[in-house]
Structures are given as C-alpha cells and as structure tokens.
Protein backbone atom coordinates (compact mmCIF):
# COMPACT_ATOMS: atom_id res chain seq x y z
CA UNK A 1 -81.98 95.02 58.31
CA UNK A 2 -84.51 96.13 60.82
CA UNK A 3 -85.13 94.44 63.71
CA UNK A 4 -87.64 94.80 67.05
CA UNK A 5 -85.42 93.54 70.28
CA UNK A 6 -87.95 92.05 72.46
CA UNK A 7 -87.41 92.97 76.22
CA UNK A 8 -85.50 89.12 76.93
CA UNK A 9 -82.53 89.92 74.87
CA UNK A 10 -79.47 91.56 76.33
CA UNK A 11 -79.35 95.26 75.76
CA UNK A 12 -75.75 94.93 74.51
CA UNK A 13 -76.80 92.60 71.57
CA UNK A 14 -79.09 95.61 70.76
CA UNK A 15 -76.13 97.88 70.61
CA UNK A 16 -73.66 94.64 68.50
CA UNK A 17 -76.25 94.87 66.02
CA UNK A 18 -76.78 98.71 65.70
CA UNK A 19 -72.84 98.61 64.91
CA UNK A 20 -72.89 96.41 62.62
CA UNK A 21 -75.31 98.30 60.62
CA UNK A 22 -78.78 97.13 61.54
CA UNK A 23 -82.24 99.68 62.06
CA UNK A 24 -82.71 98.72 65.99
CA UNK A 25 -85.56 99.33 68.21
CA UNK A 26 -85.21 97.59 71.42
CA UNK A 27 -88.59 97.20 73.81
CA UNK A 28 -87.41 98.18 76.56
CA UNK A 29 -85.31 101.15 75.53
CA UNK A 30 -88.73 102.36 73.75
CA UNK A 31 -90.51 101.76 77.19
CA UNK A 32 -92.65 98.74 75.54
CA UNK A 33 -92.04 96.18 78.13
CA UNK A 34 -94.46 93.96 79.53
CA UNK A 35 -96.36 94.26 75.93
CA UNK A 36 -98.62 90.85 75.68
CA UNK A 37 -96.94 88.67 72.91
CA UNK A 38 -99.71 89.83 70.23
CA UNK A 39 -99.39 93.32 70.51
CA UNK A 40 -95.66 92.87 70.06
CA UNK A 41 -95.98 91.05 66.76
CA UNK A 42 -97.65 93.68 65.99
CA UNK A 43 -95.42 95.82 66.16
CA UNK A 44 -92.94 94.05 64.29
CA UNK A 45 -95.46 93.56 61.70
CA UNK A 46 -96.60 97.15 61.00
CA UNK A 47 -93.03 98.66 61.61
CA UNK A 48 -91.61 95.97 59.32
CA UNK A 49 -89.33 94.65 61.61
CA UNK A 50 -87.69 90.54 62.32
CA UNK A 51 -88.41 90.45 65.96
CA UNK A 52 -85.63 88.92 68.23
CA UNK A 53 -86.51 87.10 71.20
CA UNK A 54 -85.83 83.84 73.37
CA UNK A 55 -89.54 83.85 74.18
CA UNK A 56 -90.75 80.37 72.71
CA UNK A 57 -94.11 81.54 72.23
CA UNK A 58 -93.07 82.67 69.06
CA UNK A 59 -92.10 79.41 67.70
CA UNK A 60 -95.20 78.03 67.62
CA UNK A 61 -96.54 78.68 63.83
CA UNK A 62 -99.65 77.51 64.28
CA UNK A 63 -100.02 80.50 66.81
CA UNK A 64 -97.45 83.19 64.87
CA UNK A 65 -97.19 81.60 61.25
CA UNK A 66 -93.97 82.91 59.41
CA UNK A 67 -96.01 84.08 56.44
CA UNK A 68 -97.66 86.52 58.25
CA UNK A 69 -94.50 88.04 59.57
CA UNK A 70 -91.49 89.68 58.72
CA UNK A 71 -89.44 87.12 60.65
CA UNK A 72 -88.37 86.00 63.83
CA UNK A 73 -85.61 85.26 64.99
CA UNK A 74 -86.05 82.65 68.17
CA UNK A 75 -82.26 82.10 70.25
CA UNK A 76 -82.40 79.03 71.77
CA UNK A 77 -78.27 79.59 73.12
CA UNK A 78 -77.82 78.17 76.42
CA UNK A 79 -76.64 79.03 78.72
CA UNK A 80 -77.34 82.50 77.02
CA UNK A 81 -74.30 83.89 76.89
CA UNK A 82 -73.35 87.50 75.02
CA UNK A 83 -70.43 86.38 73.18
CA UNK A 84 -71.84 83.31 72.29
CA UNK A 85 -75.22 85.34 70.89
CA UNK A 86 -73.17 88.09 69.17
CA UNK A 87 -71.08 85.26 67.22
CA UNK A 88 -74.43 83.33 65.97
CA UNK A 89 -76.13 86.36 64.67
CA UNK A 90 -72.46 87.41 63.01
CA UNK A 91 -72.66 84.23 61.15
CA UNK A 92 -76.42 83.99 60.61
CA UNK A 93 -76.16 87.76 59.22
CA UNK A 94 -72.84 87.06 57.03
CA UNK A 95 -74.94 84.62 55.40
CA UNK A 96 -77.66 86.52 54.62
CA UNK A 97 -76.17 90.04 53.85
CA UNK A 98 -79.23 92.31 52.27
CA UNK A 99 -81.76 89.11 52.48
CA UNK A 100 -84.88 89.98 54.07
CA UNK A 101 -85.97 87.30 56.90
CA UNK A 102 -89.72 88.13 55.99
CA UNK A 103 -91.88 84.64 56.19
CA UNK A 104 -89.44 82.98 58.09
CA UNK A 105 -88.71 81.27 61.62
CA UNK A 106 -85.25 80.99 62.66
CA UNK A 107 -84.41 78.97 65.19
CA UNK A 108 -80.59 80.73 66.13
CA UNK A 109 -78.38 78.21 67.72
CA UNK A 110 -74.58 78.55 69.21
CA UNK A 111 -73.21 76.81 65.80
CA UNK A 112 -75.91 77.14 63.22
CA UNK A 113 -79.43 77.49 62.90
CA UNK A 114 -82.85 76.14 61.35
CA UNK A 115 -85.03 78.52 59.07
CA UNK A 116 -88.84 77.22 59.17
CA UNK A 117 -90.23 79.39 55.90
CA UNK A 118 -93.93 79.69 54.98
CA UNK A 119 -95.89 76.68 54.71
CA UNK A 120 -95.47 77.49 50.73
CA UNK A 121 -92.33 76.49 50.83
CA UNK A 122 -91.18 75.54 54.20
CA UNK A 123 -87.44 74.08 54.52
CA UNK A 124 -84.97 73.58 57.24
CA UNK A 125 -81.44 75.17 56.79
C-alpha cells in the first residue's frame, strides 16, 4: 500500500510500515511540513496515497469526503503511544492485505476501528 505520513505521526511508525512492506513518504522527511491541510490532500490525492494523520480536520467529510480520496487513515490512540499505534495498524493491515483504502475514512483505534466509506455506500466496521 502507499501511504503519505502527515508531519503528526511518529517518524518510527513511518519506518514500522516501510518494513512491513508499505510505499512510504513521510512529510516531514520530504521537507513538506507546515503544508495547509488542502494542499496535503492533495498530495495524497495526485500521488495516490491513504494519508495518515491524528489531525481531526480530516474527519470531517463534509470538508474531505472519502470519495474523493484515496483514504485516510485518522488515529485517534490516546495517549498516542508507538507500540500501541504499530499494533492497530498491524491488525487494521492484516485485515485488509492488498485492499485498497480508496473512498474510505478510518477512524484507527487501540482495539479496532470504524471505516466511514463513500456516501454510496457508507458503513461502519
């Protein structure tokens, strides 16, 4: 999977990721930070990418509406710790081996997490 780290996320769950496989290209690393919120989704968008973030902005879908994107992934883990992340997206990504997260909000929690698709055919998970 490919996936835009947004400048909030730990480095090292940039680096978990990118060993477990996944195309990675982390904001900060590609000296993108401080980008306004719309020219990230941009960037997601054109470079086909699931942007990760813990930036709430992006769960409004009114404002950012999962059809238009190729997902995002919103962590809402607190307190935000790295081994606590790491496990989520290991289960979140066991269950979804070679499934594209395009049209969909995910809302990653420590134990599960809720998928928000297109307004098509929007379901929680």
């Amino acid at each position: 999977m490919r996936f835009l780290i947004d400048e909030n996320v730990f480095p090292k769950v940039s680096v978990h990721l990118q060993e477990k496989g996944h195309n990675i290209r982390n904001l900060v690393q590609a000296g993108l930070a401080g980008l306004p919120d719309d020219q990230l989704i941009q960037i997601a968008r054109s470079e086909q990418r699931t942007l990760v973030t813990f930036d709430l902005h992006f769960g409004d879908i009114f404002r950012y509406p999962p059809e238009e994107n190729e997902g995002i992934i919103l962590i809402r883990i607190h307190p935000p710790l790295l081994g606590d992340i790491t496990a989520a997206f290991d289960r979140l990504l066991n269950q979804h081996k070679d499934a594209s997260f395009k049209g969909q909000l995910i809302v990653l929690g420590r134990t599960g997490y809720r998928v928000r698709r297109s307004k098509k055919n929007q379901q929680e998970t």
